[in-house]
Protein backbone atom coordinates (compact mmCIF):
# COMPACT_ATOMS: atom_id res chain seq x y z
CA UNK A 1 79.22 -66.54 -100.11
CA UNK A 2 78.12 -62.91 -101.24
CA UNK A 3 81.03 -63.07 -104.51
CA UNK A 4 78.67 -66.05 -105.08
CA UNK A 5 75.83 -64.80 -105.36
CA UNK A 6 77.02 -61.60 -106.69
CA UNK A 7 77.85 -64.31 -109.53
CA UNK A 8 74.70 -66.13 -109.51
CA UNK A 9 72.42 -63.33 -109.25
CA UNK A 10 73.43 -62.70 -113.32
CA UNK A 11 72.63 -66.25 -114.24
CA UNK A 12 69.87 -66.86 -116.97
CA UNK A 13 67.00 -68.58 -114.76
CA UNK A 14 63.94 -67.12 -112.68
CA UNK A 15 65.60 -68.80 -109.78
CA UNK A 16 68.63 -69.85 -107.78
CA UNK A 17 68.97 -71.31 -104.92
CA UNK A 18 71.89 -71.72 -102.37
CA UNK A 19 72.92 -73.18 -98.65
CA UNK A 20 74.72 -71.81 -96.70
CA UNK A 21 76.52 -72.32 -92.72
CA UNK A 22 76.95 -69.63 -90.51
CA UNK A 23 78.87 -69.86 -87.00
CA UNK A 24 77.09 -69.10 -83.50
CA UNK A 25 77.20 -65.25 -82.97
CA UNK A 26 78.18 -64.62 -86.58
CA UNK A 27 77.29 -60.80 -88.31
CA UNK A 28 76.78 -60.53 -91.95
CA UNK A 29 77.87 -56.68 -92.54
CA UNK A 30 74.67 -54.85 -94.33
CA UNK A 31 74.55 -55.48 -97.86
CA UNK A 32 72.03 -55.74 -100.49
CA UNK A 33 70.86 -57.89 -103.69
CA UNK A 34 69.96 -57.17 -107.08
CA UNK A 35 66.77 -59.98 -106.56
CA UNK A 36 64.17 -61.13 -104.42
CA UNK A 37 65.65 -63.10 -101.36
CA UNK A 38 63.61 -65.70 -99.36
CA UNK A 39 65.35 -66.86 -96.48
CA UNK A 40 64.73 -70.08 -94.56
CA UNK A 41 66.38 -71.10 -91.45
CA UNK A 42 66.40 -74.94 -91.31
CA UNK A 43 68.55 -74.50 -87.98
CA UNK A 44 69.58 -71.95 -85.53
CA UNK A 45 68.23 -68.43 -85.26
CA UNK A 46 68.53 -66.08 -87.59
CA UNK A 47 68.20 -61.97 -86.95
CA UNK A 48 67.53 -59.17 -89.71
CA UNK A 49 67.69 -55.81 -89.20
CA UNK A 50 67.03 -52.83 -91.73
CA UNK A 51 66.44 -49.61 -91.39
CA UNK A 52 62.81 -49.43 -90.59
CA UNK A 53 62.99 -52.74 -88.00
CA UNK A 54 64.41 -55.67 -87.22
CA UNK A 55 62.73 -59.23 -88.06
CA UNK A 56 62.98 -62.87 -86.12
CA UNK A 57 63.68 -66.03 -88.20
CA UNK A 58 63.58 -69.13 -86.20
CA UNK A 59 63.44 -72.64 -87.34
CA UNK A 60 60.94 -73.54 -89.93
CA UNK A 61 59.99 -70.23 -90.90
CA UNK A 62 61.80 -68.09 -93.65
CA UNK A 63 62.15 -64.21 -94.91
CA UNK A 64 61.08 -62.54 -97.80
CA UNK A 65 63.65 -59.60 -98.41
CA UNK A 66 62.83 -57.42 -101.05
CA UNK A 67 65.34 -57.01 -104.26
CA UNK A 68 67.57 -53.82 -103.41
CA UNK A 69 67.22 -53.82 -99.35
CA UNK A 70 70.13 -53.31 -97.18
CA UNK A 71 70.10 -55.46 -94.46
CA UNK A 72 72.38 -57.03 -91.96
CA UNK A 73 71.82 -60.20 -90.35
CA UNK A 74 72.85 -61.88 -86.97
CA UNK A 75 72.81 -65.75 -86.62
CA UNK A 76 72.91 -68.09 -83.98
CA UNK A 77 74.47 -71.35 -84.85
CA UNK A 78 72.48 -71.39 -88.48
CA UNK A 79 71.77 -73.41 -91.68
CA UNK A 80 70.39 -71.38 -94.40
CA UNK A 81 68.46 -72.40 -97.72
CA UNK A 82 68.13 -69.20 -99.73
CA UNK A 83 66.50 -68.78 -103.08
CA UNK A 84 67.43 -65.71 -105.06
CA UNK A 85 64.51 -64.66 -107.58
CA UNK A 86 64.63 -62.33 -110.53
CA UNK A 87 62.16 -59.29 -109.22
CA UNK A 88 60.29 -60.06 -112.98
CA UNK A 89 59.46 -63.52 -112.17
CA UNK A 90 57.29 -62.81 -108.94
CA UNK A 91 53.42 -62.72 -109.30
CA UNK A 92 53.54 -60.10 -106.33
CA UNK A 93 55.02 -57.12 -105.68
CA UNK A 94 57.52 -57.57 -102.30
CA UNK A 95 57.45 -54.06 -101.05
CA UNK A 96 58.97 -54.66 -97.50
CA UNK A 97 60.68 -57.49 -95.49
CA UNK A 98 58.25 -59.88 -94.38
CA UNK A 99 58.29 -63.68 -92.38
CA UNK A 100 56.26 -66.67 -93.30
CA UNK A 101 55.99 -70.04 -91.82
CA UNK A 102 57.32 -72.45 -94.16
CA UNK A 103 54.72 -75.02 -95.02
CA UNK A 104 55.15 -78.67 -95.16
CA UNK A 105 55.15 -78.66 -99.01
CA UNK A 106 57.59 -75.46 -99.43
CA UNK A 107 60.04 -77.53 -97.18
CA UNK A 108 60.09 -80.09 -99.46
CA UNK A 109 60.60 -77.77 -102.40
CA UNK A 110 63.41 -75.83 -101.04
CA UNK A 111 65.08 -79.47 -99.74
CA UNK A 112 64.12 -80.18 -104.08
CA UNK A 113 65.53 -77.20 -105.27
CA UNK A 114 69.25 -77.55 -103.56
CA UNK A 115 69.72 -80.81 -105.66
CA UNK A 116 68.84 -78.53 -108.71
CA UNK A 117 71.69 -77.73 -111.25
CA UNK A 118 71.95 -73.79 -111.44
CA UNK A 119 71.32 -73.67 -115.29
CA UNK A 120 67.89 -75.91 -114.80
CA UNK A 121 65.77 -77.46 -117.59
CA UNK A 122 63.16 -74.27 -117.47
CA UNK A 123 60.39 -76.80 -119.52
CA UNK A 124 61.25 -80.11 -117.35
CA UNK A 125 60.83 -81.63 -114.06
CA UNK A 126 63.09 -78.59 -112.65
CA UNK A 127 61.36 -76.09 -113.96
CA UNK A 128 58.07 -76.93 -113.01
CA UNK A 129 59.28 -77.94 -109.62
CA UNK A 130 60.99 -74.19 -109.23
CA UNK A 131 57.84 -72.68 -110.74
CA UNK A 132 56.06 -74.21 -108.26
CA UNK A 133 57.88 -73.48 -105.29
CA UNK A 134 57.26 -69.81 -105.93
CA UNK A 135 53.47 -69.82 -106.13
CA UNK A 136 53.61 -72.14 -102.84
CA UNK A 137 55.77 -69.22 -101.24
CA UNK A 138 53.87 -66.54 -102.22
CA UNK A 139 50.44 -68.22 -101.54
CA UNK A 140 51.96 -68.14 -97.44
CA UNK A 141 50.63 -65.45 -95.52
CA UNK A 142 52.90 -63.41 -92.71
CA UNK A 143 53.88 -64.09 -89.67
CA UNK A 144 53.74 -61.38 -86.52
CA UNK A 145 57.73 -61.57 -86.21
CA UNK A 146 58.41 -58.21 -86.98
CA UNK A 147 59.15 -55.65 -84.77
CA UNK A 148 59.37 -51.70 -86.06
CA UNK A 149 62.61 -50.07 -84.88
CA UNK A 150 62.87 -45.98 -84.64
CA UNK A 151 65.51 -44.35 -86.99
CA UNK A 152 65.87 -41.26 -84.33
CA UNK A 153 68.60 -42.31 -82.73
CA UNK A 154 68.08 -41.49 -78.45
CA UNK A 155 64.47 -44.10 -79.24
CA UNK A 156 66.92 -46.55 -81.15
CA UNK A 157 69.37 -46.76 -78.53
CA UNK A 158 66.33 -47.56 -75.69
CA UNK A 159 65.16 -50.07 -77.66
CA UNK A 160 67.99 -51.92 -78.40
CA UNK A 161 69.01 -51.55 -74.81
CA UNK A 162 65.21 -53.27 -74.01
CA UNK A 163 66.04 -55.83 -76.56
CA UNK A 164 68.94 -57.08 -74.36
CA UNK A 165 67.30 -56.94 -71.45
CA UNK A 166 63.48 -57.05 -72.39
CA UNK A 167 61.07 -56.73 -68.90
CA UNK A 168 57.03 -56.17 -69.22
CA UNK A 169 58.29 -54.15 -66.36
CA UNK A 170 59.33 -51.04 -68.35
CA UNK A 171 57.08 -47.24 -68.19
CA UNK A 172 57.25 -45.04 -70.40
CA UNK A 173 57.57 -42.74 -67.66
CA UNK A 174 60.99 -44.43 -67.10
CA UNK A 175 61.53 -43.93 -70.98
CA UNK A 176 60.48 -40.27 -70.97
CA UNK A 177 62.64 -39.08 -67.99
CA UNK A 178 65.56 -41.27 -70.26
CA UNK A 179 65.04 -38.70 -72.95
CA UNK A 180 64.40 -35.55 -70.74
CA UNK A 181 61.02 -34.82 -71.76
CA UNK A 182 57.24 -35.17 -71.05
CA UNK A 183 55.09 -38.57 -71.37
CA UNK A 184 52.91 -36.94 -73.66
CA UNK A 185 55.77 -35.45 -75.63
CA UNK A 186 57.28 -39.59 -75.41
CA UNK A 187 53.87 -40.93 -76.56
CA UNK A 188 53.77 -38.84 -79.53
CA UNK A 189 57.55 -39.15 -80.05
CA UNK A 190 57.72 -43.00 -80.11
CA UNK A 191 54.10 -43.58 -82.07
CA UNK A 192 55.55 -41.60 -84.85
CA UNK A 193 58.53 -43.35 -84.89
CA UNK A 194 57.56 -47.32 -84.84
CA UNK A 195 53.87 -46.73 -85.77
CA UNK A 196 52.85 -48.25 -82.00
CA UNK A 197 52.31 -47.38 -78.88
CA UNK A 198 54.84 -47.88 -76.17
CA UNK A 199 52.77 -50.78 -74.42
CA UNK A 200 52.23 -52.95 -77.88
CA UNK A 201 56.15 -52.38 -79.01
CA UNK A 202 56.90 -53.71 -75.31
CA UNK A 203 54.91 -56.49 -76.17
CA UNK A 204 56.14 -57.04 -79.47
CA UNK A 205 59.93 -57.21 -78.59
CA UNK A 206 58.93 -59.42 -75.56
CA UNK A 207 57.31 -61.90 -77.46
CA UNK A 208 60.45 -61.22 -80.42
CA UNK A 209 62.82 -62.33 -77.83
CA UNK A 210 61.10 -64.95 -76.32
CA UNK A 211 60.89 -67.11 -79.37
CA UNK A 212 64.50 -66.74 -80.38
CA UNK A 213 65.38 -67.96 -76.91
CA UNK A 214 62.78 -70.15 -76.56
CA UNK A 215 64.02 -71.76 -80.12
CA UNK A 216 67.56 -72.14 -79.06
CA UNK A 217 65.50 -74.54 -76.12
CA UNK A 218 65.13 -72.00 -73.22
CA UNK A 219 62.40 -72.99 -70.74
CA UNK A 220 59.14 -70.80 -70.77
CA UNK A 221 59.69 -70.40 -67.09
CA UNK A 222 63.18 -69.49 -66.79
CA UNK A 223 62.02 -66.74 -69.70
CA UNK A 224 58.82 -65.67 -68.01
CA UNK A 225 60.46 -65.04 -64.83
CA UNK A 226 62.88 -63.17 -66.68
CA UNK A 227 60.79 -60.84 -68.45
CA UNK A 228 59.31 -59.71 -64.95
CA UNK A 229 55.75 -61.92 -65.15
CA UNK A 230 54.66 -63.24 -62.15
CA UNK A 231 54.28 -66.59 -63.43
CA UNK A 232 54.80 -68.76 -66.73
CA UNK A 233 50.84 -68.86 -67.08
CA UNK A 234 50.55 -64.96 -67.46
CA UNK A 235 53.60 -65.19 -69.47
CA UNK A 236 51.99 -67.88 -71.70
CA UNK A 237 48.56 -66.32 -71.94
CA UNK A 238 50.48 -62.72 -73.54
CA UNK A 239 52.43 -64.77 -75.79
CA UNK A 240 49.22 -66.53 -77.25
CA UNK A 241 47.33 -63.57 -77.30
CA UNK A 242 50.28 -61.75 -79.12
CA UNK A 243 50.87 -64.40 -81.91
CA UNK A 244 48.01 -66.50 -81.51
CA UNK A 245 49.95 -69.57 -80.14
CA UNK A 246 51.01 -70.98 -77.06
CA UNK A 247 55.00 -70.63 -76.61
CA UNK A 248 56.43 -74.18 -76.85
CA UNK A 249 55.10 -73.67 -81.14
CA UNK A 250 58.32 -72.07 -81.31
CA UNK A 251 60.25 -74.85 -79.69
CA UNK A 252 60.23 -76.96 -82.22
CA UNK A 253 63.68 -77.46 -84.87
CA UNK A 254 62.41 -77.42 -88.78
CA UNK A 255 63.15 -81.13 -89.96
């Protein structure tokens, strides 16, 4: 795929666009590209990490990833429609990685745009239909499915150890006497590293969790009761309160 693109990304057009299947549990080693990536999951669940966080694509949402990024990414039995843009050709600076929910018209444009020959008419029925699938993505605002990840390594390793085991039930008590030092010297350690406190990253990478496994058609229940919550309504009411929807939203599969 990436010799590909590595091919594509020198074509003469704004735009290309690509599909692509990756196996359940498959890694994509970091790597990085010369344009503008957006990123769309049509299936399965789809995982980016960067240096500065990591970011949660489920099913009918997609990823802007900014032209020169490294990332790696980690799927879960996935389909992937990416289109590749040259960094000129956006109406809006892309400074950082960023989700959006893909509307019912940009589905449609992306399903357009894989029928579309790689050296498009720019001043026909391609063209405009390309032209306008950019201004539709860009007009999409973002979605709260990022979550911050520390570069100092002792905080990366206890998050990624919470993202494999993610409880509500976690102090930063338990955190602080993890890392040999004070709560007050772990507050101010960890809100200078993600940018939040302890209690909203908790949060965060609860809810980040939840929707990947509640997208692969995990029961809110079975997840709730997982997490530590005391039932699937306190669970539910967090999760809305968090993202501003109730959890099933995310158990949907993108048509």
């Amino acid at each position: 795929m990436f010799h590909r693109i590595d091919l594509l990304e020198n074509t003469d057009r704004d735009i290309v666009a690509v599909e692509s299947d990756y196996p359940d549990g498959h890694i994509v080693a970091s790597h990085r590209h010369a344009r503008v990536q957006l990123l769309y999951a049509t299936r399965g669940i789809l995982q980016l990490e960067t240096q500065v966080g990591s970011w949660i694509v489920p099913p009918g949402f997609a990823l802007w990833i900014p032209a020169g990024v490294m990332h790696q990414l980690r799927t879960s039995r996935v389909t992937t429609r990416s289109l590749y843009f040259r960094p000129v050709a956006m109406p809006q600076n892309t400074p950082e990685c960023q989700v959006i929910e893909v509307s019912p018209l940009l589905r449609e444009l992306i399903n357009e745009a894989m029928r579309v020959p790689v050296l498009y008419d720019t001043q026909g029925r391609d063209g405009a239909l390309m032209r306008a699938l950019l201004l539709e993505a860009c007009s999409l605002p973002a979605a709260p499915l990022h979550l911050p990840m520390p570069r100092d390594p002792q905080l990366a390793a206890l998050c990624h150890a919470f993202l494999r085991n993610p409880t509500q039930a976690a102090t930063p008590g338990a955190w602080a006497r993890a890392l040999h030092v004070g709560e007050r010297t772990f507050y101010r350690r960890f809100v200078a590293a993600t940018g939040l406190r302890f209690i909203e990253w908790r949060r965060q990478a609860c809810v980040f969790v939840a929707i990947s496994r509640l997208s692969q058609g995990q029961a809110v229940t079975r997840i709730a009761l997982d997490m530590g919550y005391e039932s699937p309504s306190s669970f539910s009411a967090m999760f809305r309160r968090t993202t501003g929807r109730a959890p099933t939203a995310y158990g949907r599969v993108a048509a």
